[in-house]
C-alpha atoms as a PDB file:
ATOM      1  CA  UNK A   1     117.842  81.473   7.238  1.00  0.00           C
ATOM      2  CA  UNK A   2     119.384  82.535  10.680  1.00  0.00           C
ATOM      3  CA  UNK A   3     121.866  80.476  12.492  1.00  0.00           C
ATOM      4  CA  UNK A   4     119.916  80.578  15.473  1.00  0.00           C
ATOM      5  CA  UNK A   5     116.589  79.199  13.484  1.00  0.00           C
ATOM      6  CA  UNK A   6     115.369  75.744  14.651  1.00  0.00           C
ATOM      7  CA  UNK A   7     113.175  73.321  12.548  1.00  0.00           C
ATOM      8  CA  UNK A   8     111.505  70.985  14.506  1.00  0.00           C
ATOM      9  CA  UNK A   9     110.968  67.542  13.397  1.00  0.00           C
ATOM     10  CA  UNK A  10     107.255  66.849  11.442  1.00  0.00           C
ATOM     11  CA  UNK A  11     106.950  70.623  11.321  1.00  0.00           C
ATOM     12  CA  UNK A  12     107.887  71.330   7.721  1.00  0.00           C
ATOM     13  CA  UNK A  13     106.404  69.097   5.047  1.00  0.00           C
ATOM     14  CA  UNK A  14     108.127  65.458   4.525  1.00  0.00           C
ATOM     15  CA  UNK A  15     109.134  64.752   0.957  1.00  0.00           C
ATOM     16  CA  UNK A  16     108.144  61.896  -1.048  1.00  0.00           C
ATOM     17  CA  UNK A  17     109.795  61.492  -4.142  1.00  0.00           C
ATOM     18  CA  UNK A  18     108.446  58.821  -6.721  1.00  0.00           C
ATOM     19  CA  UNK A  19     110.215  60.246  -9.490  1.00  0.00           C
ATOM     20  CA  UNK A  20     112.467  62.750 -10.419  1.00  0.00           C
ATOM     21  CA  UNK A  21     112.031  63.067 -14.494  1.00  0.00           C
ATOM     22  CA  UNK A  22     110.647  66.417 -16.089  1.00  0.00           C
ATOM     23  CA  UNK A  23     111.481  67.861 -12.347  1.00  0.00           C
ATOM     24  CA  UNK A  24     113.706  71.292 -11.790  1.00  0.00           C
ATOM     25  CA  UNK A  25     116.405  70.684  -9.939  1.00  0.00           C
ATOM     26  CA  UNK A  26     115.445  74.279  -8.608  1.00  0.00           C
ATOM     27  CA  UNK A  27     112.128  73.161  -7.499  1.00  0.00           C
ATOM     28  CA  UNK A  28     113.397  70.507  -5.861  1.00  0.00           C
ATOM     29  CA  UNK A  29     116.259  72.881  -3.891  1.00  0.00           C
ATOM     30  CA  UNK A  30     113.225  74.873  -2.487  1.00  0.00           C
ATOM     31  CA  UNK A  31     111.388  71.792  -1.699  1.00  0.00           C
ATOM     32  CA  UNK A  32     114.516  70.280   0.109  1.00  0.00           C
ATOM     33  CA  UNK A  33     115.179  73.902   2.176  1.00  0.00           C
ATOM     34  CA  UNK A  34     114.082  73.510   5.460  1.00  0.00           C
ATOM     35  CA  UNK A  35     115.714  69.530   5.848  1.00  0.00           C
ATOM     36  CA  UNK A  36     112.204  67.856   5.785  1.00  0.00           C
ATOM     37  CA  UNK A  37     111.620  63.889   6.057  1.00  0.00           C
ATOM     38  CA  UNK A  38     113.045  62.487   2.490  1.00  0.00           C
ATOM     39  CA  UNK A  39     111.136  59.178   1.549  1.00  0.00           C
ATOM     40  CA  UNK A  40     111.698  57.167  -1.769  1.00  0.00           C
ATOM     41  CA  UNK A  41     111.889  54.473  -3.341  1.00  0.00           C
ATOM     42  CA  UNK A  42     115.112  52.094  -4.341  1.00  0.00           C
ATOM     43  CA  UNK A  43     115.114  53.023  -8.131  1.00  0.00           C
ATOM     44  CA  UNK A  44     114.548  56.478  -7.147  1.00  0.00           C
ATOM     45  CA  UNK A  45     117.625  56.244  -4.634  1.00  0.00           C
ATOM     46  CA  UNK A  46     119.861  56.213  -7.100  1.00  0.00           C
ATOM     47  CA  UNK A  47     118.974  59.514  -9.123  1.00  0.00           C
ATOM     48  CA  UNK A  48     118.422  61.342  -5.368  1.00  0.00           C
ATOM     49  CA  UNK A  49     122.513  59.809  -4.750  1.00  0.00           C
ATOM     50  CA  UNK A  50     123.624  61.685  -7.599  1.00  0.00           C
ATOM     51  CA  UNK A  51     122.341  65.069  -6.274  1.00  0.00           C
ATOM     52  CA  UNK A  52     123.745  63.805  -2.641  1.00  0.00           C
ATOM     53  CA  UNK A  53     120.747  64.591  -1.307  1.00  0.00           C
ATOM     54  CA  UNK A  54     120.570  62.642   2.506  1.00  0.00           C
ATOM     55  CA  UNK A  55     117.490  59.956   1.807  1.00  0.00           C
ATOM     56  CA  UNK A  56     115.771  59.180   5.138  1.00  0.00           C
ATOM     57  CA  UNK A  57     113.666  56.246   4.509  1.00  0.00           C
ATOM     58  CA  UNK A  58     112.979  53.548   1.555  1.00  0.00           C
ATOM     59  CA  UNK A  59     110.043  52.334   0.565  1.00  0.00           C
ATOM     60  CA  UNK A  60     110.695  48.721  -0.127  1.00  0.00           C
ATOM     61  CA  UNK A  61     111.125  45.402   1.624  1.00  0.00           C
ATOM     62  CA  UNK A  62     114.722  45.064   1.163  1.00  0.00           C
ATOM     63  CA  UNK A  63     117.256  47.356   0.260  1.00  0.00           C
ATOM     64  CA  UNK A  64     120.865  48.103  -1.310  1.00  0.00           C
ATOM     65  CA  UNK A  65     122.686  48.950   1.590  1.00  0.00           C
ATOM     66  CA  UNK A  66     125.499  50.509  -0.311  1.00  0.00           C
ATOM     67  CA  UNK A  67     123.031  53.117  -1.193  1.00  0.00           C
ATOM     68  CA  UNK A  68     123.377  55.152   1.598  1.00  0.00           C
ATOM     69  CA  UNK A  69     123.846  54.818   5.506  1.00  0.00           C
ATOM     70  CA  UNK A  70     121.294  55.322   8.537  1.00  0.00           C
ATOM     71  CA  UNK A  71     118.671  54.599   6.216  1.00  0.00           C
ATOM     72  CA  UNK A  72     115.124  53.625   7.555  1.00  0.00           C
ATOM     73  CA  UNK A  73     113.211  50.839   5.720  1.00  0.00           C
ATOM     74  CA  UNK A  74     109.363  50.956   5.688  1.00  0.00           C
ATOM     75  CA  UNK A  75     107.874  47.389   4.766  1.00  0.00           C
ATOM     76  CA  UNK A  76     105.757  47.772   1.315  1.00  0.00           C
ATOM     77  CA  UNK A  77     103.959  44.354   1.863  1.00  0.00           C
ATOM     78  CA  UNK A  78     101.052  44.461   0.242  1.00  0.00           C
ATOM     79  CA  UNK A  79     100.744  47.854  -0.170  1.00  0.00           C
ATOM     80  CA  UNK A  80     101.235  50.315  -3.177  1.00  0.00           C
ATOM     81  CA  UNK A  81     104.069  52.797  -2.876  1.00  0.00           C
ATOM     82  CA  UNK A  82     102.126  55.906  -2.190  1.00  0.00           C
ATOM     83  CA  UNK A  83      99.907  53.883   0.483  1.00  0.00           C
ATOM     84  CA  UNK A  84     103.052  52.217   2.397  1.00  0.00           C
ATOM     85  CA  UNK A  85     104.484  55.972   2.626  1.00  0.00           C
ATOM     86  CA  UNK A  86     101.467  57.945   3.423  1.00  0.00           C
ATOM     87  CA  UNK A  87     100.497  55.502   6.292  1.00  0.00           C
ATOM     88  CA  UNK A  88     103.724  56.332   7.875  1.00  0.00           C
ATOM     89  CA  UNK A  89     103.353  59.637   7.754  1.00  0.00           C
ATOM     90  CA  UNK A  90     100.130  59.242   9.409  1.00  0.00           C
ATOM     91  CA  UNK A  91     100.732  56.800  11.978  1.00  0.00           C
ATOM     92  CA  UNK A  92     103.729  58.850  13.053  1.00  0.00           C
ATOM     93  CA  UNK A  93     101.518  62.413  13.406  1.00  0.00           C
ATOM     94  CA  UNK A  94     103.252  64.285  10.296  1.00  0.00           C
ATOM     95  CA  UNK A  95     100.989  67.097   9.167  1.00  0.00           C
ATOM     96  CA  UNK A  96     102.057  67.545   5.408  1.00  0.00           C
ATOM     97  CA  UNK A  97     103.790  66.298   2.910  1.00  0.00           C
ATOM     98  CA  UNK A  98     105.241  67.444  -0.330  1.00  0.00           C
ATOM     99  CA  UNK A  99     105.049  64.567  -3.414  1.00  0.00           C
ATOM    100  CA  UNK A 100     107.310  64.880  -6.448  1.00  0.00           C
ATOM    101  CA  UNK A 101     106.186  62.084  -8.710  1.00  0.00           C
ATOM    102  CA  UNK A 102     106.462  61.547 -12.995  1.00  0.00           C
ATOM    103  CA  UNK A 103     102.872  60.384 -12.949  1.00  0.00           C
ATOM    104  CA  UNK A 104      99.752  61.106 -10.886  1.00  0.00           C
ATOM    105  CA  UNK A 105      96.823  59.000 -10.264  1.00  0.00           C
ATOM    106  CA  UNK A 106      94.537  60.758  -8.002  1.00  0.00           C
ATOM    107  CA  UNK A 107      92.452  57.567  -6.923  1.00  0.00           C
ATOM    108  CA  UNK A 108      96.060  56.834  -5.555  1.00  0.00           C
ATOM    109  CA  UNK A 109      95.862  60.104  -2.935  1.00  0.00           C
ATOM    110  CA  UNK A 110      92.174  59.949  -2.296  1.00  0.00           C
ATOM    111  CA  UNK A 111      92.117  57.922   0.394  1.00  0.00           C
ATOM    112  CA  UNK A 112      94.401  60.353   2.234  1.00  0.00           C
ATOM    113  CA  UNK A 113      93.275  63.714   1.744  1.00  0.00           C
ATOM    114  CA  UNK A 114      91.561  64.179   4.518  1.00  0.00           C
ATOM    115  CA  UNK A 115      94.183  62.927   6.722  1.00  0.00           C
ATOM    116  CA  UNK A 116      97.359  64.961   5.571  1.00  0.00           C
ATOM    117  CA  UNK A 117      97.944  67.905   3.382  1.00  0.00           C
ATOM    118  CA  UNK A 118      99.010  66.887   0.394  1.00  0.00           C
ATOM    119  CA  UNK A 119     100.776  69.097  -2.116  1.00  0.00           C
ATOM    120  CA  UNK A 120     102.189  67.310  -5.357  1.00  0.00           C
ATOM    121  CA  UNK A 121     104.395  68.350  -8.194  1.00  0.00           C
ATOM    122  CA  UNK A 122     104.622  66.616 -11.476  1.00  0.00           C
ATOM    123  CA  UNK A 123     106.650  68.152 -14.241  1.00  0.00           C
ATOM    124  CA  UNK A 124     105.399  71.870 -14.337  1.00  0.00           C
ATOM    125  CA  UNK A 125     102.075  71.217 -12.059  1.00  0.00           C
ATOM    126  CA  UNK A 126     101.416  71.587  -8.177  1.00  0.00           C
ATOM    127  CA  UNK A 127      98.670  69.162  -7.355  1.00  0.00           C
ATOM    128  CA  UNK A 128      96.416  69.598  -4.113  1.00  0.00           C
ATOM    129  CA  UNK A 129      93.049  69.122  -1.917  1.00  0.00           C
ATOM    130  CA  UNK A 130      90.874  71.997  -1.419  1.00  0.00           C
ATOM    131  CA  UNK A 131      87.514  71.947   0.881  1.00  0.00           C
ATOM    132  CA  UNK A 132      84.227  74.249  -0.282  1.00  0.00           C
ATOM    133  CA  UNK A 133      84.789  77.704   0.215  1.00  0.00           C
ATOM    134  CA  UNK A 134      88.416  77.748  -0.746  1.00  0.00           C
ATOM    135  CA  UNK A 135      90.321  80.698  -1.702  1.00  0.00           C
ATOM    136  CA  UNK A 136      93.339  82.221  -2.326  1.00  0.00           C
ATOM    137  CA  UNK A 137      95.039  84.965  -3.738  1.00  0.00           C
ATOM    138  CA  UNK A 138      96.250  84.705  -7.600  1.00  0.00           C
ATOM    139  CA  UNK A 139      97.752  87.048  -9.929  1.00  0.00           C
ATOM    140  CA  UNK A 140      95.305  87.709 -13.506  1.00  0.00           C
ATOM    141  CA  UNK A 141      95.778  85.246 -15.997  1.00  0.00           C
ATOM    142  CA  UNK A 142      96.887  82.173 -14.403  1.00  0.00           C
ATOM    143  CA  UNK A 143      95.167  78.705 -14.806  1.00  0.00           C
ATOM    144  CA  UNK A 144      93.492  76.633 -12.395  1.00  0.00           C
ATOM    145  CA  UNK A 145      92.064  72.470 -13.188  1.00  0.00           C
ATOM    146  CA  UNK A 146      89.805  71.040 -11.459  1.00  0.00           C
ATOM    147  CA  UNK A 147      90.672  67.508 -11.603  1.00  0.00           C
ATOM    148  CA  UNK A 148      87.941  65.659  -9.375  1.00  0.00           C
ATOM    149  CA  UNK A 149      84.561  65.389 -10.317  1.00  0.00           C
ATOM    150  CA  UNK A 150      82.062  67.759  -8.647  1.00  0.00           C
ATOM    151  CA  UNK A 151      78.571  69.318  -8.032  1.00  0.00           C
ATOM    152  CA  UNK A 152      77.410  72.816  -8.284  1.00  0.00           C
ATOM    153  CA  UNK A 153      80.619  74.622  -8.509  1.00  0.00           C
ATOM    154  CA  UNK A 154      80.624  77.872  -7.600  1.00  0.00           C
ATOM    155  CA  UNK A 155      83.089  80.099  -8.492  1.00  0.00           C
ATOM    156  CA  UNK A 156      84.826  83.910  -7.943  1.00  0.00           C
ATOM    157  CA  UNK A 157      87.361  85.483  -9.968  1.00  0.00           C
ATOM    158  CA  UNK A 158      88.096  82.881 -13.076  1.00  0.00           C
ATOM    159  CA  UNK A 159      86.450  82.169 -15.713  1.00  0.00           C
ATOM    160  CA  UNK A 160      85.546  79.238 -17.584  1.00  0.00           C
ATOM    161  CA  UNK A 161      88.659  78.584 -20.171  1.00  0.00           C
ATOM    162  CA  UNK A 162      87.191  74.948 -21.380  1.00  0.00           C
ATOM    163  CA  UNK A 163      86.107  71.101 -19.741  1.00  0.00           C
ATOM    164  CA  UNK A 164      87.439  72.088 -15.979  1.00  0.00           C
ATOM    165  CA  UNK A 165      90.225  74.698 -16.543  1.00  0.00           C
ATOM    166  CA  UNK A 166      89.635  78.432 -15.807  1.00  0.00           C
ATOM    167  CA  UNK A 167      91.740  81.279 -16.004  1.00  0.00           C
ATOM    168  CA  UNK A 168      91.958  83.781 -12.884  1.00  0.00           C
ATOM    169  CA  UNK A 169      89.718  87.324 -14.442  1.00  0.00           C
ATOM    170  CA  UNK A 170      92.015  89.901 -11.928  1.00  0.00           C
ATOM    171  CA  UNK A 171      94.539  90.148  -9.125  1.00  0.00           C
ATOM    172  CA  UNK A 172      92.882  89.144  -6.166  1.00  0.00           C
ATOM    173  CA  UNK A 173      91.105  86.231  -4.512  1.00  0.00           C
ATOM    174  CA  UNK A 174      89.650  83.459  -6.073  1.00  0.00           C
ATOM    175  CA  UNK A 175      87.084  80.892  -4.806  1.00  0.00           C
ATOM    176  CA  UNK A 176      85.435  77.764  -5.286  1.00  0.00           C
ATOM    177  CA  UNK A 177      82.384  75.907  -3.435  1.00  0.00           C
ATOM    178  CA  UNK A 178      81.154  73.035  -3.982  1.00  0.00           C
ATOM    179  CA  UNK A 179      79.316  70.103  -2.902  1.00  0.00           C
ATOM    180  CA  UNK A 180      81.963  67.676  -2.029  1.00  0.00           C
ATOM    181  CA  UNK A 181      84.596  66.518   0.904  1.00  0.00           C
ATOM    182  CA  UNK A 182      87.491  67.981  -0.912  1.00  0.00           C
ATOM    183  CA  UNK A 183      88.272  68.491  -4.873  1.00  0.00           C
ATOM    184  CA  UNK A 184      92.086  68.175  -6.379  1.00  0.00           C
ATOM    185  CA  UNK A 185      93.241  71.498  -8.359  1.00  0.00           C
ATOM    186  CA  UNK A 186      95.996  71.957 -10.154  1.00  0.00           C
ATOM    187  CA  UNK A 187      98.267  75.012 -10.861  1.00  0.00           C
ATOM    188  CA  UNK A 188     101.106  75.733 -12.920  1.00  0.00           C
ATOM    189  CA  UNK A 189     104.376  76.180 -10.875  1.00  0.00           C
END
Protein backbone atom coordinates (compact mmCIF):
# COMPACT_ATOMS: atom_id res chain seq x y z
CA UNK A 1 0.00 0.00 0.00
CA UNK A 2 1.29 3.59 -0.88
CA UNK A 3 2.07 6.14 1.69
CA UNK A 4 -0.02 8.54 0.09
CA UNK A 5 -3.22 5.95 0.11
CA UNK A 6 -6.17 7.11 2.28
CA UNK A 7 -8.91 4.79 3.75
CA UNK A 8 -11.82 6.50 4.59
CA UNK A 9 -13.82 5.62 7.52
CA UNK A 10 -17.01 2.91 6.76
CA UNK A 11 -15.36 2.36 3.40
CA UNK A 12 -13.63 -0.96 3.96
CA UNK A 13 -15.57 -3.68 5.72
CA UNK A 14 -15.85 -3.43 9.76
CA UNK A 15 -14.77 -6.57 11.55
CA UNK A 16 -16.72 -8.47 13.95
CA UNK A 17 -15.02 -11.03 15.69
CA UNK A 18 -17.09 -13.59 17.87
CA UNK A 19 -14.42 -15.98 18.03
CA UNK A 20 -11.10 -16.57 17.12
CA UNK A 21 -10.66 -20.64 17.47
CA UNK A 22 -9.89 -22.84 14.26
CA UNK A 23 -9.07 -19.16 12.65
CA UNK A 24 -5.55 -18.41 10.64
CA UNK A 25 -3.86 -15.92 12.05
CA UNK A 26 -3.08 -15.20 8.24
CA UNK A 27 -6.64 -14.82 7.43
CA UNK A 28 -7.16 -12.68 9.98
CA UNK A 29 -3.86 -10.32 8.88
CA UNK A 30 -5.66 -9.88 5.46
CA UNK A 31 -8.90 -9.26 7.09
CA UNK A 32 -7.29 -6.62 9.50
CA UNK A 33 -5.24 -4.81 6.28
CA UNK A 34 -6.90 -1.86 5.44
CA UNK A 35 -7.57 -0.72 9.55
CA UNK A 36 -11.39 -1.46 9.36
CA UNK A 37 -13.92 -0.96 12.44
CA UNK A 38 -12.83 -3.94 15.03
CA UNK A 39 -15.96 -4.99 17.17
CA UNK A 40 -15.96 -7.87 19.83
CA UNK A 41 -16.89 -9.09 22.55
CA UNK A 42 -15.18 -9.06 26.31
CA UNK A 43 -14.10 -12.80 26.27
CA UNK A 44 -13.01 -12.32 22.84
CA UNK A 45 -10.92 -9.13 23.98
CA UNK A 46 -8.63 -10.97 25.55
CA UNK A 47 -7.41 -13.45 22.70
CA UNK A 48 -7.57 -10.13 20.12
CA UNK A 49 -4.96 -8.41 23.23
CA UNK A 50 -2.61 -11.07 22.71
CA UNK A 51 -2.22 -10.42 18.93
CA UNK A 52 -2.25 -6.45 19.95
CA UNK A 53 -4.62 -5.96 17.60
CA UNK A 54 -6.36 -2.13 18.42
CA UNK A 55 -10.21 -3.29 19.43
CA UNK A 56 -12.60 -0.41 18.62
CA UNK A 57 -15.76 -1.25 20.28
CA UNK A 58 -17.22 -4.01 22.87
CA UNK A 59 -20.16 -5.55 22.74
CA UNK A 60 -21.31 -5.72 26.29
CA UNK A 61 -22.89 -3.61 28.99
CA UNK A 62 -19.93 -3.17 31.07
CA UNK A 63 -16.48 -3.65 30.47
CA UNK A 64 -12.78 -4.37 31.83
CA UNK A 65 -11.28 -1.21 31.38
CA UNK A 66 -7.80 -2.52 31.74
CA UNK A 67 -8.45 -4.21 28.51
CA UNK A 68 -7.58 -1.63 26.37
CA UNK A 69 -7.98 2.29 26.09
CA UNK A 70 -10.39 4.56 23.85
CA UNK A 71 -12.61 1.76 23.70
CA UNK A 72 -16.33 2.30 22.61
CA UNK A 73 -19.05 0.33 24.48
CA UNK A 74 -22.26 -0.64 22.58
CA UNK A 75 -25.17 -1.55 25.13
CA UNK A 76 -26.21 -5.42 24.50
CA UNK A 77 -29.55 -5.00 26.49
CA UNK A 78 -31.70 -7.27 25.36
CA UNK A 79 -30.19 -8.07 22.38
CA UNK A 80 -28.06 -11.09 21.09
CA UNK A 81 -24.45 -10.35 20.23
CA UNK A 82 -24.66 -10.45 16.51
CA UNK A 83 -27.99 -8.21 16.67
CA UNK A 84 -26.46 -5.45 19.19
CA UNK A 85 -23.40 -5.24 16.59
CA UNK A 86 -25.10 -5.38 13.32
CA UNK A 87 -27.61 -2.61 14.39
CA UNK A 88 -24.71 -0.38 14.87
CA UNK A 89 -23.35 -0.90 11.88
CA UNK A 90 -26.55 -0.04 10.37
CA UNK A 91 -27.68 2.82 12.24
CA UNK A 92 -24.28 4.38 11.67
CA UNK A 93 -24.43 3.85 7.49
CA UNK A 94 -21.51 1.09 7.32
CA UNK A 95 -21.85 -0.81 4.07
CA UNK A 96 -20.11 -4.23 4.94
CA UNK A 97 -18.85 -6.11 7.33
CA UNK A 98 -16.52 -9.00 7.67
CA UNK A 99 -17.63 -11.76 10.67
CA UNK A 100 -15.06 -14.17 12.08
CA UNK A 101 -17.05 -16.36 14.41
CA UNK A 102 -16.39 -20.39 15.86
CA UNK A 103 -20.04 -21.09 15.17
CA UNK A 104 -22.66 -19.92 12.67
CA UNK A 105 -26.31 -19.82 12.98
CA UNK A 106 -27.73 -18.35 9.94
CA UNK A 107 -31.28 -17.50 11.49
CA UNK A 108 -28.80 -15.24 13.54
CA UNK A 109 -27.75 -13.07 10.11
CA UNK A 110 -31.07 -13.32 8.38
CA UNK A 111 -32.57 -10.55 9.56
CA UNK A 112 -29.71 -8.45 8.17
CA UNK A 113 -28.90 -9.51 4.85
CA UNK A 114 -30.57 -7.29 3.09
CA UNK A 115 -29.33 -4.41 4.95
CA UNK A 116 -25.42 -4.95 4.92
CA UNK A 117 -23.09 -7.21 3.11
CA UNK A 118 -22.21 -9.74 5.08
CA UNK A 119 -19.20 -11.96 4.51
CA UNK A 120 -18.37 -14.58 7.36
CA UNK A 121 -15.52 -16.89 8.07
CA UNK A 122 -15.66 -19.84 10.33
CA UNK A 123 -12.72 -22.17 10.52
CA UNK A 124 -11.90 -22.92 6.75
CA UNK A 125 -15.43 -21.45 5.30
CA UNK A 126 -16.43 -17.89 3.89
CA UNK A 127 -20.11 -17.53 4.52
CA UNK A 128 -22.33 -14.98 2.44
CA UNK A 129 -25.79 -13.62 0.83
CA UNK A 130 -26.27 -13.93 -2.77
CA UNK A 131 -29.53 -12.51 -4.76
CA UNK A 132 -30.98 -14.64 -8.05
CA UNK A 133 -28.85 -14.35 -10.86
CA UNK A 134 -25.59 -14.41 -9.00
CA UNK A 135 -22.33 -15.16 -10.45
CA UNK A 136 -18.91 -15.18 -10.22
CA UNK A 137 -15.86 -16.40 -11.50
CA UNK A 138 -14.33 -19.82 -9.93
CA UNK A 139 -11.50 -21.93 -10.77
CA UNK A 140 -12.68 -26.04 -11.77
CA UNK A 141 -13.11 -28.10 -8.93
CA UNK A 142 -13.96 -26.00 -6.09
CA UNK A 143 -17.10 -26.47 -3.83
CA UNK A 144 -19.95 -24.35 -3.32
CA UNK A 145 -23.12 -25.06 -0.25
CA UNK A 146 -26.04 -23.80 -0.43
CA UNK A 147 -27.05 -23.39 3.04
CA UNK A 148 -30.66 -21.72 2.91
CA UNK A 149 -33.51 -23.41 1.74
CA UNK A 150 -34.72 -22.62 -1.80
CA UNK A 151 -37.01 -23.01 -4.91
CA UNK A 152 -36.20 -23.87 -8.41
CA UNK A 153 -32.53 -23.49 -8.41
CA UNK A 154 -31.04 -22.92 -11.39
CA UNK A 155 -27.68 -23.40 -11.97
CA UNK A 156 -24.39 -22.81 -14.54
CA UNK A 157 -21.11 -24.31 -14.30
CA UNK A 158 -21.29 -26.89 -11.09
CA UNK A 159 -22.62 -29.77 -10.72
CA UNK A 160 -24.56 -31.51 -8.25
CA UNK A 161 -21.82 -33.20 -5.70
CA UNK A 162 -24.70 -34.38 -3.02
CA UNK A 163 -27.81 -32.69 -0.55
CA UNK A 164 -26.79 -28.83 -1.53
CA UNK A 165 -23.03 -28.95 -2.36
CA UNK A 166 -21.77 -28.74 -5.99
CA UNK A 167 -18.53 -28.70 -7.41
CA UNK A 168 -17.59 -25.86 -10.09
CA UNK A 169 -17.47 -28.24 -13.87
CA UNK A 170 -14.63 -25.51 -15.52
CA UNK A 171 -12.81 -22.22 -15.11
CA UNK A 172 -15.20 -19.66 -15.62
CA UNK A 173 -18.44 -18.21 -14.28
CA UNK A 174 -20.81 -19.81 -12.26
CA UNK A 175 -24.49 -18.95 -11.51
CA UNK A 176 -27.38 -19.52 -9.50
CA UNK A 177 -31.20 -18.28 -9.71
CA UNK A 178 -33.60 -18.84 -7.71
CA UNK A 179 -36.81 -17.95 -6.26
CA UNK A 180 -35.92 -16.25 -3.11
CA UNK A 181 -34.73 -12.67 -1.47
CA UNK A 182 -31.25 -13.87 -1.00
CA UNK A 183 -29.69 -17.56 -0.28
CA UNK A 184 -26.36 -18.07 2.09
CA UNK A 185 -23.39 -20.02 0.17
CA UNK A 186 -20.53 -21.14 1.43
CA UNK A 187 -16.95 -21.57 0.01
CA UNK A 188 -13.84 -22.94 1.13
CA UNK A 189 -11.17 -20.23 1.87
Amino acid sequence: MSSHHIVREKQEPALLVLGLNNFSEELLGQLLEWSPTVITTPLVAEQINIYEIKIDIIIADEIDESLQSDVKLIPQGNSTLVEAALNYLIENEYKAVNIVADDVTLDDFMPFADKINLVIFSGDRKIYAVNPGFSKWKPAGEFIRILSLYLNLQTSGLAAKGSNEFITTHDGFISLNFDEDFLFISEDV
